[in-house]
N, C-alpha and C. Protein backbone atom coordinates (compact mmCIF):
# COMPACT_ATOMS: atom_id res chain seq x y z
N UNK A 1 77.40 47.96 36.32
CA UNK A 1 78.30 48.94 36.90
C UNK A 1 78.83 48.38 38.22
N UNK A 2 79.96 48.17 38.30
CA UNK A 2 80.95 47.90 39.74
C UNK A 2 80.15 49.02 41.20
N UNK A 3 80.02 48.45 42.45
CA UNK A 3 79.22 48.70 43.06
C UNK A 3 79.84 49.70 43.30
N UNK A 4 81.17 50.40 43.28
CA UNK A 4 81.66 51.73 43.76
C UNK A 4 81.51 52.90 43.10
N UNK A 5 81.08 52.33 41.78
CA UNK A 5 80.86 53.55 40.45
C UNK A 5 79.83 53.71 40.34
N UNK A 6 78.73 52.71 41.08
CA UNK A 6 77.76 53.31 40.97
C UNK A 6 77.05 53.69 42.69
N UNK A 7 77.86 53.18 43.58
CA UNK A 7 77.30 54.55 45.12
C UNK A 7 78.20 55.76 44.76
N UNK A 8 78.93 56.07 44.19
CA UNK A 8 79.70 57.44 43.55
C UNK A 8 79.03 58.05 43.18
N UNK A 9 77.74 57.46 41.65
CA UNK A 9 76.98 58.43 41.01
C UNK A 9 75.86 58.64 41.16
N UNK A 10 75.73 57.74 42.48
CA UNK A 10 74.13 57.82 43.24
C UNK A 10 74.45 59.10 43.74
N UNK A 11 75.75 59.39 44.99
CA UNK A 11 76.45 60.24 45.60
C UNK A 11 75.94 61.49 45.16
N UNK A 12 76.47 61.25 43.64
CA UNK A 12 76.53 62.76 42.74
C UNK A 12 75.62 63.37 42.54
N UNK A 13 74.51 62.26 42.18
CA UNK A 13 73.60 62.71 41.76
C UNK A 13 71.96 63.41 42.61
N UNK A 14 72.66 62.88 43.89
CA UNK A 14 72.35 63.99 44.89
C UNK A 14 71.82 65.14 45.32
N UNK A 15 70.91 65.86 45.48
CA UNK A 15 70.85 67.36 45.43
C UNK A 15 71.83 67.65 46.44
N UNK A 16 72.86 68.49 46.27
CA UNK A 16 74.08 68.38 46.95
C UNK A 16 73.52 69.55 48.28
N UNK A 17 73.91 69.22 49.65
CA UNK A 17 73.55 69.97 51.00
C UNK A 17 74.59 70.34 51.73
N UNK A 18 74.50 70.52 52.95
CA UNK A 18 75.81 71.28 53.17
C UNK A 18 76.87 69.86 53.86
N UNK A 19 76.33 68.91 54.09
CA UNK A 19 76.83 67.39 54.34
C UNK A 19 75.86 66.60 54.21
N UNK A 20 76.50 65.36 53.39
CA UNK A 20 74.80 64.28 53.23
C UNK A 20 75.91 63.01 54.11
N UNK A 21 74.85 62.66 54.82
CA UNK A 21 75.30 61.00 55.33
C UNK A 21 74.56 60.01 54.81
N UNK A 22 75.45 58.89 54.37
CA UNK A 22 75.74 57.74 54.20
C UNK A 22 75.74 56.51 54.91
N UNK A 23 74.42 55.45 54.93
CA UNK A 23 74.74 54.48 55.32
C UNK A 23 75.08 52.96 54.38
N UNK A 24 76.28 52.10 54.83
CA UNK A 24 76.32 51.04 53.95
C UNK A 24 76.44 49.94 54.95
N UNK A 25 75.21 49.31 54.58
CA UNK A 25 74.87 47.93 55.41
C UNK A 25 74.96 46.68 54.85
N UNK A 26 74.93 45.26 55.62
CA UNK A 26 74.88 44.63 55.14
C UNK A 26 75.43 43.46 55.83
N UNK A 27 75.42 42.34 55.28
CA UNK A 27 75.86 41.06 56.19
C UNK A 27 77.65 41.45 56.48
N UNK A 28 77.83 40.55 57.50
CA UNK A 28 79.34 40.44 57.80
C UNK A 28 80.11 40.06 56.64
N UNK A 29 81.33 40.71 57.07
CA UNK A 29 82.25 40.28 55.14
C UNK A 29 81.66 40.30 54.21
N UNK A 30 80.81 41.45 53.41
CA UNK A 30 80.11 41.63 52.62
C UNK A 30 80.69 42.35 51.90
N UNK A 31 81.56 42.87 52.31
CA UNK A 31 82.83 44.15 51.56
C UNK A 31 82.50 45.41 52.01
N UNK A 32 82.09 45.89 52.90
CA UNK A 32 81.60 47.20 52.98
C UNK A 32 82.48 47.98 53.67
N UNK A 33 83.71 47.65 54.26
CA UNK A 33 84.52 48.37 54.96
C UNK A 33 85.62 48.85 52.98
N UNK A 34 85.51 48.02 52.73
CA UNK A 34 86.18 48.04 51.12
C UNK A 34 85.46 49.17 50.14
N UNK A 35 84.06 49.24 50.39
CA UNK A 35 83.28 49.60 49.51
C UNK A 35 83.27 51.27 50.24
N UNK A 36 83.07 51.73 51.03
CA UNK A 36 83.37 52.62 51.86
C UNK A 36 84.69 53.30 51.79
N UNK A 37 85.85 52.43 51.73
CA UNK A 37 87.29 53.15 51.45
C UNK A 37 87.20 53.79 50.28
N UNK A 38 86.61 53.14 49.25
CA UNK A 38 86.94 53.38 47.47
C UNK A 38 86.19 54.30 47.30
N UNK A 39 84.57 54.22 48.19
CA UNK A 39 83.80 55.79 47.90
C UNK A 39 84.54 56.70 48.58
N UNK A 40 84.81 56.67 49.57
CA UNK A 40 85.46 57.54 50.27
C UNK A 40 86.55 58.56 49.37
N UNK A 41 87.68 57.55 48.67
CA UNK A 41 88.61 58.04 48.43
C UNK A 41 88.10 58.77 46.92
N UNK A 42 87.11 58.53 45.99
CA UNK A 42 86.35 58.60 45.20
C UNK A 42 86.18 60.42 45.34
N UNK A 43 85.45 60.38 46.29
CA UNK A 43 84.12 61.68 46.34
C UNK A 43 85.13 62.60 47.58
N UNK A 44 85.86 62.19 48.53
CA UNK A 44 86.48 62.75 49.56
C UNK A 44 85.59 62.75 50.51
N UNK A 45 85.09 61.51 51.38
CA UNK A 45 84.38 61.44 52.25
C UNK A 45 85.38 61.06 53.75
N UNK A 46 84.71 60.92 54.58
CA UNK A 46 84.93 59.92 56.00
C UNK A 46 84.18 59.30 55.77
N UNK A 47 85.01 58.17 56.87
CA UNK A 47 84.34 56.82 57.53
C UNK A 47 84.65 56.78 58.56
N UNK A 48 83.44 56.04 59.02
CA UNK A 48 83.27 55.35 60.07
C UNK A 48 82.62 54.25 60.66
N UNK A 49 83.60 53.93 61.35
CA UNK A 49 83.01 52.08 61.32
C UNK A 49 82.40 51.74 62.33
N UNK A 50 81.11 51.09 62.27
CA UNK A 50 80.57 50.85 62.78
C UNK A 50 80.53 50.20 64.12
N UNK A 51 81.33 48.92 64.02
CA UNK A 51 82.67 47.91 64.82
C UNK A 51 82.84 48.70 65.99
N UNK A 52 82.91 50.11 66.19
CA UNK A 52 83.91 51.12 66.64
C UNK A 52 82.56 51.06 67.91
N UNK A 53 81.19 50.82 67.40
CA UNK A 53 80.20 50.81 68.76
C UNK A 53 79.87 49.72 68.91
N UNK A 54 80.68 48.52 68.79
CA UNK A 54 80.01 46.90 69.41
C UNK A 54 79.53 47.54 70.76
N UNK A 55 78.47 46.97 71.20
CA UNK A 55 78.10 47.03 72.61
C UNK A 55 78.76 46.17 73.66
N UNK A 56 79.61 45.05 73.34
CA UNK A 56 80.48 44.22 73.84
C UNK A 56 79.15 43.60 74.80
N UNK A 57 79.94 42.42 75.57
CA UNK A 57 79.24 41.74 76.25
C UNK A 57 79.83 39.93 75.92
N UNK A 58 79.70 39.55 77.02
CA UNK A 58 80.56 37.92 77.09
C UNK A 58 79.23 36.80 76.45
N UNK A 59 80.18 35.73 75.70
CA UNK A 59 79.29 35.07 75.15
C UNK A 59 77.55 34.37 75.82
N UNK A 60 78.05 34.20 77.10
CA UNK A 60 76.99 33.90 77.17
C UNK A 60 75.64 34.31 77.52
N UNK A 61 76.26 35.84 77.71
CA UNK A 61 75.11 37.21 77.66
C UNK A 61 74.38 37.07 75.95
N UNK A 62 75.32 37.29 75.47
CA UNK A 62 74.52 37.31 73.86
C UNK A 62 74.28 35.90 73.55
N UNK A 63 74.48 34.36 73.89
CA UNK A 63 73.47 33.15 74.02
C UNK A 63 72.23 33.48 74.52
N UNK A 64 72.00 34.17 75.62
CA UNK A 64 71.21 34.52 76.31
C UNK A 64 69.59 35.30 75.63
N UNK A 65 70.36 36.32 74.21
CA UNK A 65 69.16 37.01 73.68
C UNK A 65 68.88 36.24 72.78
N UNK A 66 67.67 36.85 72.15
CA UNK A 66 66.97 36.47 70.84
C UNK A 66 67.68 36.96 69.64
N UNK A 67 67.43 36.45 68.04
CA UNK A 67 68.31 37.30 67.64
C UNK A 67 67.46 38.74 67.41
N UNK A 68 66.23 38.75 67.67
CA UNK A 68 65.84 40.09 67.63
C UNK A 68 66.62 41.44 68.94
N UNK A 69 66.98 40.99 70.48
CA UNK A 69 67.78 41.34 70.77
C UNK A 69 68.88 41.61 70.19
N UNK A 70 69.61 40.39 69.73
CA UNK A 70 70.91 40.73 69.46
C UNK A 70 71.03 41.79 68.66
N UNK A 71 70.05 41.60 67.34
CA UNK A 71 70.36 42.88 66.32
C UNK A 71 69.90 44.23 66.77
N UNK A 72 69.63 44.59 67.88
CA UNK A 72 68.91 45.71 68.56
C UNK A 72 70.14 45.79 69.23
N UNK A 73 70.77 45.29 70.18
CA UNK A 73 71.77 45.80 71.23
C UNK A 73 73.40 45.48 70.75
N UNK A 74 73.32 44.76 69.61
CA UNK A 74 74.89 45.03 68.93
C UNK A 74 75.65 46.15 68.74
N UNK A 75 75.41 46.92 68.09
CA UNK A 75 76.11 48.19 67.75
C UNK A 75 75.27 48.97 68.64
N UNK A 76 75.46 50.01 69.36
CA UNK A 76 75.02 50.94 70.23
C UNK A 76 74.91 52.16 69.61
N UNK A 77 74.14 52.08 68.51
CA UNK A 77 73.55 53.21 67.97
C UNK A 77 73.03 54.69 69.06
N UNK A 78 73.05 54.42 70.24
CA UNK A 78 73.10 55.69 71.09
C UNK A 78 74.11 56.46 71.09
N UNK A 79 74.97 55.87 71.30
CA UNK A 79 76.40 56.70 70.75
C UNK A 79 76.60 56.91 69.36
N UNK A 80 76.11 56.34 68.26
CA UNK A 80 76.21 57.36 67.10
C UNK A 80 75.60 58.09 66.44
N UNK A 81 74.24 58.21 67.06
CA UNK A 81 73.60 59.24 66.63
C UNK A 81 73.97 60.34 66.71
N UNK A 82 74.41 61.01 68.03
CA UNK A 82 75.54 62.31 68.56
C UNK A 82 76.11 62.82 67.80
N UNK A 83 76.93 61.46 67.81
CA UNK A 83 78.39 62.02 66.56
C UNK A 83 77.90 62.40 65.37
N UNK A 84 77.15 61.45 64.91
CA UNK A 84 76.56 61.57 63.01
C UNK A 84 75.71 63.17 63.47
N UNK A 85 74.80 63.36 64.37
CA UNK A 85 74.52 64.61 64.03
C UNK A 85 75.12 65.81 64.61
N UNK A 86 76.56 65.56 65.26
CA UNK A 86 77.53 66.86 64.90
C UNK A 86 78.26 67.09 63.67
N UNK A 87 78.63 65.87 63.23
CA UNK A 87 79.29 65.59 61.83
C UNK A 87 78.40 66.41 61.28
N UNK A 88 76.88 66.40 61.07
CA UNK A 88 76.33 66.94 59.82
C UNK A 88 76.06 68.79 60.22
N UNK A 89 76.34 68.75 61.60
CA UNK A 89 76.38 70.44 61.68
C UNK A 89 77.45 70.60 61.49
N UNK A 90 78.79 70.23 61.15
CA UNK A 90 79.40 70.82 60.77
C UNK A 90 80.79 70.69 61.61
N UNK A 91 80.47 70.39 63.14
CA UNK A 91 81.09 69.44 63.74
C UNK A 91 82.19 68.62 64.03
N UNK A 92 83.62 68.96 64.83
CA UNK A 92 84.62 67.71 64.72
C UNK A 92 84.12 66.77 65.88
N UNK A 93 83.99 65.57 65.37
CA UNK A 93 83.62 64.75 66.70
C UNK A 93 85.04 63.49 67.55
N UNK A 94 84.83 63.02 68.54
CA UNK A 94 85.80 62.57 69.18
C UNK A 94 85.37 61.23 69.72
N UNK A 95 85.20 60.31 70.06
CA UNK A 95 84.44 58.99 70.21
C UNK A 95 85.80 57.80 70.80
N UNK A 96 85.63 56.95 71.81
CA UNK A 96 86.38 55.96 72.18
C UNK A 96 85.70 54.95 71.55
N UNK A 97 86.56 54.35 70.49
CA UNK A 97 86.05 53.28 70.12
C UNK A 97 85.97 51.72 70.64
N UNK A 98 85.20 50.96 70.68
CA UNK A 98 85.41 49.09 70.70
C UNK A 98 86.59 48.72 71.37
N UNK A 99 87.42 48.32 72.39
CA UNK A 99 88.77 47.89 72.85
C UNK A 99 88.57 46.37 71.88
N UNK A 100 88.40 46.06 70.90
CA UNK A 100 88.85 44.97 69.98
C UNK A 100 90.18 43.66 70.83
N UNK A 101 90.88 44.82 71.06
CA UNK A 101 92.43 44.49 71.66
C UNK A 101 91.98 43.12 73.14
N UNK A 102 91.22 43.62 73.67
CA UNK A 102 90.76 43.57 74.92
C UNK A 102 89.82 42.57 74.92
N UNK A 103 88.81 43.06 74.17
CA UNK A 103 87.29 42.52 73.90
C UNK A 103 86.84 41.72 75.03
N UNK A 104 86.92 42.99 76.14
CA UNK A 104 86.10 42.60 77.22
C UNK A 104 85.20 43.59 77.92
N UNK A 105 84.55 44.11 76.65
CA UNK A 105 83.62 45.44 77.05
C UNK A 105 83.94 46.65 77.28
N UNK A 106 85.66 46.72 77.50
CA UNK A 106 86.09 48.25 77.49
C UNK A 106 85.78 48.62 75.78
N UNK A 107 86.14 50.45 76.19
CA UNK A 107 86.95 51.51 75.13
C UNK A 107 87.36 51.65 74.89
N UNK A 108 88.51 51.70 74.11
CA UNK A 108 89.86 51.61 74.19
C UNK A 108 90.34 53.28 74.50
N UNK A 109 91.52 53.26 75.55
CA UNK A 109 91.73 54.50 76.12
C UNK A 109 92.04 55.95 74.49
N UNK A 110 92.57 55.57 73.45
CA UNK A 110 92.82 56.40 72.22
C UNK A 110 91.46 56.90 71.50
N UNK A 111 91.64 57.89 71.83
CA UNK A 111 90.21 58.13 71.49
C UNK A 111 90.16 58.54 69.47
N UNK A 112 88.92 58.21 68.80
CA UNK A 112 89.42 58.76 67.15
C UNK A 112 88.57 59.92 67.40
N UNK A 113 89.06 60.89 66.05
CA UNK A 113 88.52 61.79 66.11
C UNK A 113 88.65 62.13 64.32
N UNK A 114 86.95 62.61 63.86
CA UNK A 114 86.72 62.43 62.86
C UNK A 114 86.20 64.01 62.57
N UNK A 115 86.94 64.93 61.36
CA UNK A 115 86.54 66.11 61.21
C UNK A 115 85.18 66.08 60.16
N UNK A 116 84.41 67.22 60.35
CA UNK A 116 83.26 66.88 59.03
C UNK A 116 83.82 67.15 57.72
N UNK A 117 82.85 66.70 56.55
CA UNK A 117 83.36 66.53 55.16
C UNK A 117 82.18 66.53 54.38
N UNK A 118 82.03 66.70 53.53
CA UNK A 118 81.02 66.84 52.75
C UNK A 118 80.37 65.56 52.39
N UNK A 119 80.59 64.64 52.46
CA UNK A 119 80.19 62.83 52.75
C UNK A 119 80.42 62.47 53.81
N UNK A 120 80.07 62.08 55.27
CA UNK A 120 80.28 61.05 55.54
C UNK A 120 79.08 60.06 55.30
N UNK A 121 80.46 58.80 55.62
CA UNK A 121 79.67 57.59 55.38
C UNK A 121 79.86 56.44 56.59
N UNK A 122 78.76 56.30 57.28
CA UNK A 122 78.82 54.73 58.57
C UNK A 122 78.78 53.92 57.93
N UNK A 123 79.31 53.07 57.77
CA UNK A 123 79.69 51.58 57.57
C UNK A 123 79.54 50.30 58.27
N UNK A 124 78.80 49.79 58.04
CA UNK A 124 78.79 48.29 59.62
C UNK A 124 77.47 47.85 59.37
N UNK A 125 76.95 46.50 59.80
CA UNK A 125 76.31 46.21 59.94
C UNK A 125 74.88 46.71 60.89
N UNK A 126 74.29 47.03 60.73
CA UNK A 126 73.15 47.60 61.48
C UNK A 126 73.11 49.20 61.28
N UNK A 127 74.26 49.59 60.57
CA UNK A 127 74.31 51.39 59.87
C UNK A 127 73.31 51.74 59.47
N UNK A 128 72.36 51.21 58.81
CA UNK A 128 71.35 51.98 58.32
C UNK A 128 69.89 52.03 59.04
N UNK A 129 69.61 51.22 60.36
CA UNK A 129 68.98 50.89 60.97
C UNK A 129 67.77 52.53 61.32
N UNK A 130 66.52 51.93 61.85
CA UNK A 130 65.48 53.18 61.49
C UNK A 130 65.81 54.01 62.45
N UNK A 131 66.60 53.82 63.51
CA UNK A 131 66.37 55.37 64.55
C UNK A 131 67.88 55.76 63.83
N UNK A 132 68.56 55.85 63.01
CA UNK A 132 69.32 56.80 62.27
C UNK A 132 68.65 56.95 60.94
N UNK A 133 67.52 56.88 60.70
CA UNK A 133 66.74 57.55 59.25
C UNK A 133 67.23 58.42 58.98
N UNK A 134 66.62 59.24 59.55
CA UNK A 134 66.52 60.70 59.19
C UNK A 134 67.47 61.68 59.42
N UNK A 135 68.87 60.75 59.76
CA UNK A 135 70.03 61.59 59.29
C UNK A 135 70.79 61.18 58.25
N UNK A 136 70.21 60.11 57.86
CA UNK A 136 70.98 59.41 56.49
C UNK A 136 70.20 60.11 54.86
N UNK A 137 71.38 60.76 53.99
CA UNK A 137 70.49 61.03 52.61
C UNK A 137 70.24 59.81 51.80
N UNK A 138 71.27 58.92 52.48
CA UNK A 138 71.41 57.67 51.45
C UNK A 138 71.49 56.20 51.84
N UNK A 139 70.47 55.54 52.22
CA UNK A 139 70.96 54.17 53.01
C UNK A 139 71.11 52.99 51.91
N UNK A 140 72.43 52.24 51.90
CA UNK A 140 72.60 51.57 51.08
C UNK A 140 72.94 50.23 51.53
N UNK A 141 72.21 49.32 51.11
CA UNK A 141 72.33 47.86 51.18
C UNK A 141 73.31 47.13 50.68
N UNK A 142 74.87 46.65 50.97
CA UNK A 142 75.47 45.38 49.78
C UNK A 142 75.41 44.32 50.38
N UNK A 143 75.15 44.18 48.93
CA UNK A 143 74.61 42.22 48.97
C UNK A 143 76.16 41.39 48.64
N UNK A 144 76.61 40.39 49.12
CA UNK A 144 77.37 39.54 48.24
C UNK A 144 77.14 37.97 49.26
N UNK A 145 77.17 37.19 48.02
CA UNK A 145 77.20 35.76 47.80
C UNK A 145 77.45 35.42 49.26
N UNK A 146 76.57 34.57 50.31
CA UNK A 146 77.11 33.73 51.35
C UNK A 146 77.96 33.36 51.00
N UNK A 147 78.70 32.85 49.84
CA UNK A 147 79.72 31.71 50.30
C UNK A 147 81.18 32.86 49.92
N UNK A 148 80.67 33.28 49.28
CA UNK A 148 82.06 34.75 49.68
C UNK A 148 82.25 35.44 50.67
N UNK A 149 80.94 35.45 51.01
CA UNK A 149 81.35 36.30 52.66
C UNK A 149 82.05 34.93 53.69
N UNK A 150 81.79 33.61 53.26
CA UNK A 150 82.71 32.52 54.37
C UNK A 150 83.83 32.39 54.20
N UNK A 151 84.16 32.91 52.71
CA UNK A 151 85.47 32.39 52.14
C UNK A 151 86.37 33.62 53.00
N UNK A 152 85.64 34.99 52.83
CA UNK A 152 86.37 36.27 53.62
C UNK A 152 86.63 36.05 54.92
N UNK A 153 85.47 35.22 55.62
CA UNK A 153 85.76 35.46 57.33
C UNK A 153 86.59 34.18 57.38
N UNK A 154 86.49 33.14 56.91
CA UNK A 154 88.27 32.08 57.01
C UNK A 154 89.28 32.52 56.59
N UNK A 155 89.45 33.25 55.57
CA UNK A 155 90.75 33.74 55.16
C UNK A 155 91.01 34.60 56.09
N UNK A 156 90.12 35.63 56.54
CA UNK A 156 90.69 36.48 58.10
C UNK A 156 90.46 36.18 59.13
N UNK A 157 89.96 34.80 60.01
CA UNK A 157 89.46 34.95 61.41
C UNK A 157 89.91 33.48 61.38
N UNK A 158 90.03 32.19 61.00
CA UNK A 158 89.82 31.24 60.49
C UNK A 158 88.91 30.41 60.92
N UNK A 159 88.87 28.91 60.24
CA UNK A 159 87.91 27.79 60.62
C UNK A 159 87.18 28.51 61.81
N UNK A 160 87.20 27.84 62.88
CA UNK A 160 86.89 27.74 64.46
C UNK A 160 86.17 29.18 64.61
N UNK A 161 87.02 30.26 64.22
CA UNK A 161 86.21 31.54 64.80
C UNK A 161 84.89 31.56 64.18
N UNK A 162 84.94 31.31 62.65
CA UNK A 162 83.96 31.63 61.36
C UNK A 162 82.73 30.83 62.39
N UNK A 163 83.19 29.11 62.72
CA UNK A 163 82.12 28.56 63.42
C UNK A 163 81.41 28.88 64.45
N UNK A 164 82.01 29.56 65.44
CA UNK A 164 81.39 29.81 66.51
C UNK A 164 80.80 31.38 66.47
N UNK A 165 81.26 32.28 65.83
CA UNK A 165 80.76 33.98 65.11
C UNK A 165 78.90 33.30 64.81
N UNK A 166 79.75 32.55 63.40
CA UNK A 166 78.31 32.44 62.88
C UNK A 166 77.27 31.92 63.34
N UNK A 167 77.66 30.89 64.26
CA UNK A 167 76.30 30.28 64.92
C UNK A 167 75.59 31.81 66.03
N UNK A 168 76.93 32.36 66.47
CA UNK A 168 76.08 33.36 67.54
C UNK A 168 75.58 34.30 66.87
N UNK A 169 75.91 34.81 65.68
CA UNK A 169 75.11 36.20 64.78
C UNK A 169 74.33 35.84 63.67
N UNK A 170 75.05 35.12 62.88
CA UNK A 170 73.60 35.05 61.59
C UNK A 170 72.82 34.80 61.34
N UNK A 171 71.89 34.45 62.76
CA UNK A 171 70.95 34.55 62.94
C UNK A 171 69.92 35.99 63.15
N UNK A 172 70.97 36.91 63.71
CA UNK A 172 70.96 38.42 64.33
C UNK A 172 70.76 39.04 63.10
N UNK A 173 71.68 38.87 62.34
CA UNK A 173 71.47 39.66 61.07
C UNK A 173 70.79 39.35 59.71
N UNK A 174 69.90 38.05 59.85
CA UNK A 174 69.00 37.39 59.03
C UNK A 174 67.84 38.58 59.70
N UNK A 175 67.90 38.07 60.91
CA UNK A 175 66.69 38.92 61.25
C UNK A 175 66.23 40.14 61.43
N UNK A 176 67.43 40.83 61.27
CA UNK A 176 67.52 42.30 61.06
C UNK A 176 67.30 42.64 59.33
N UNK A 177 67.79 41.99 58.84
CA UNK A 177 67.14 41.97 56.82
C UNK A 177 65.94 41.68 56.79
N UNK A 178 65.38 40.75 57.71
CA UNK A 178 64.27 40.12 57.36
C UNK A 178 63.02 41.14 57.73
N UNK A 179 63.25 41.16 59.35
CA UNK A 179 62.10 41.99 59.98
C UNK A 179 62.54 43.46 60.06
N UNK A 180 63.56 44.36 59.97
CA UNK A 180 63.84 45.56 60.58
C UNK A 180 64.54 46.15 58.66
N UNK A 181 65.32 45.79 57.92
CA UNK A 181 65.94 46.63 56.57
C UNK A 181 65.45 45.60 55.49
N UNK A 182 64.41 45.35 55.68
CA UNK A 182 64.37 44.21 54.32
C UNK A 182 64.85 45.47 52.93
N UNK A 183 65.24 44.48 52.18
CA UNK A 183 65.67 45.15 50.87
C UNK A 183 64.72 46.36 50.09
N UNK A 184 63.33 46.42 50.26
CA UNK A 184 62.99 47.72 49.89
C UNK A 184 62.75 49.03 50.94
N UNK A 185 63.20 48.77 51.93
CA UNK A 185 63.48 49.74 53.25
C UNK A 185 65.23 50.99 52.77
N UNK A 186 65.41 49.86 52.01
CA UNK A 186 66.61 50.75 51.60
C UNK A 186 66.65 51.90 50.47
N UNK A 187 67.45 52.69 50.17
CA UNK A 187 66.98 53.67 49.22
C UNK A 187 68.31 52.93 47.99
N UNK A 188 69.07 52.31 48.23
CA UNK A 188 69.96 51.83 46.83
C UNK A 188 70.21 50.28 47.34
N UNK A 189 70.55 49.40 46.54
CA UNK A 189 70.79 48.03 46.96
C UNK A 189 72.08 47.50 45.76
N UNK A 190 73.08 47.38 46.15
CA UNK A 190 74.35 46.81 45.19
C UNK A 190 74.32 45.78 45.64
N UNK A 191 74.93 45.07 44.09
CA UNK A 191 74.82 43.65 44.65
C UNK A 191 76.22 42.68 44.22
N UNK A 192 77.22 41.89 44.73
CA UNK A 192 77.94 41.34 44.24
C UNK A 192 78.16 40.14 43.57
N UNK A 193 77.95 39.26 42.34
CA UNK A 193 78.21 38.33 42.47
C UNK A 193 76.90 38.24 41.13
């Protein structure tokens, strides 16, 4: 079963509540911003991306950690716990996301704002991580092929970025699979390839 038809009928099969959240984790370029749109548009969920809480910080602050740091202070899961548990009361939430634009540790001044829905789903790497347990009904792992996830980050970032990304994170996120979501920590695991 194609990995969207079947987080759909995991979805479904659900004891349905008054909002269930969704996490989909997984290495960089793994497809999960993809895999997230199609459930989304599927079941009528939100998203939200994870990206949206880089903790920012200049390279040679994050040279500086371990990758057990790194995968701890990347995404700033303090700020989404809030949101994810107004979303699930019921909740419109409002959040300055990542200045991407910038990427020099600001917010960007536009703030998003995400109404509740009967799915949402976080998306990003480190989404399913243990101090958001117990607001997630569903934490889901996708897997796909290293060499598809290189082929994704050259076709969008190219050569040079892919090199210098990967030496500073995949180490971060080996070690976050390894020691913090290994594969039976998760409650579903899709796999590509």
């Amino acid at each position: 079963m194609v990995p969207a038809a079947a987080l759909t009928r995991a979805l479904r099969d659900l004891d349905q509540q008054d909002r269930l959240l969704v996490a989909i984790d997984g290495h960089s370029a793994a497809g999960k911003s993809t895999l997230a749109a199609e459930v989304a548009r599927q079941v009528g969920a939100v998203v939200i991306h994870g990206d949206d809480f880089y903790a920012g910080g200049t390279p040679a602050q994050w040279d500086a950690m371990s990758a057990a740091e790194k995968a701890d202070h990347c995404i700033d899961w303090r700020r989404q716990r809030p949101l994810l548990e107004m979303l699930k009361a019921g909740r419109t939430v409002t959040w300055h996301p990542y200045d991407w634009g910038t990427n020099d540790g600001r917010l960007a001044t536009q703030p998003r704002v995400c109404a509740p829905a009967p799915v949402v789903i976080l998306e990003g790497v480190y989404s399913a991580r243990p101090e958001l347990a117990d607001l997630m009904e569903l934490r889901v792992l996708y897997e796909t092929p290293p060499v598809l996830r290189r082929q994704r980050w050259v076709a969008r970032e190219g050569e040079g970025y892919f090199d210098d990304w990967a030496r500073r994170w995949f180490e971060a996120e080996d070690w976050y699979f390894t020691h913090v979501m290994p594969n039976d920590a998760f409650d579903l695991v899709l796999s590509v390839g």
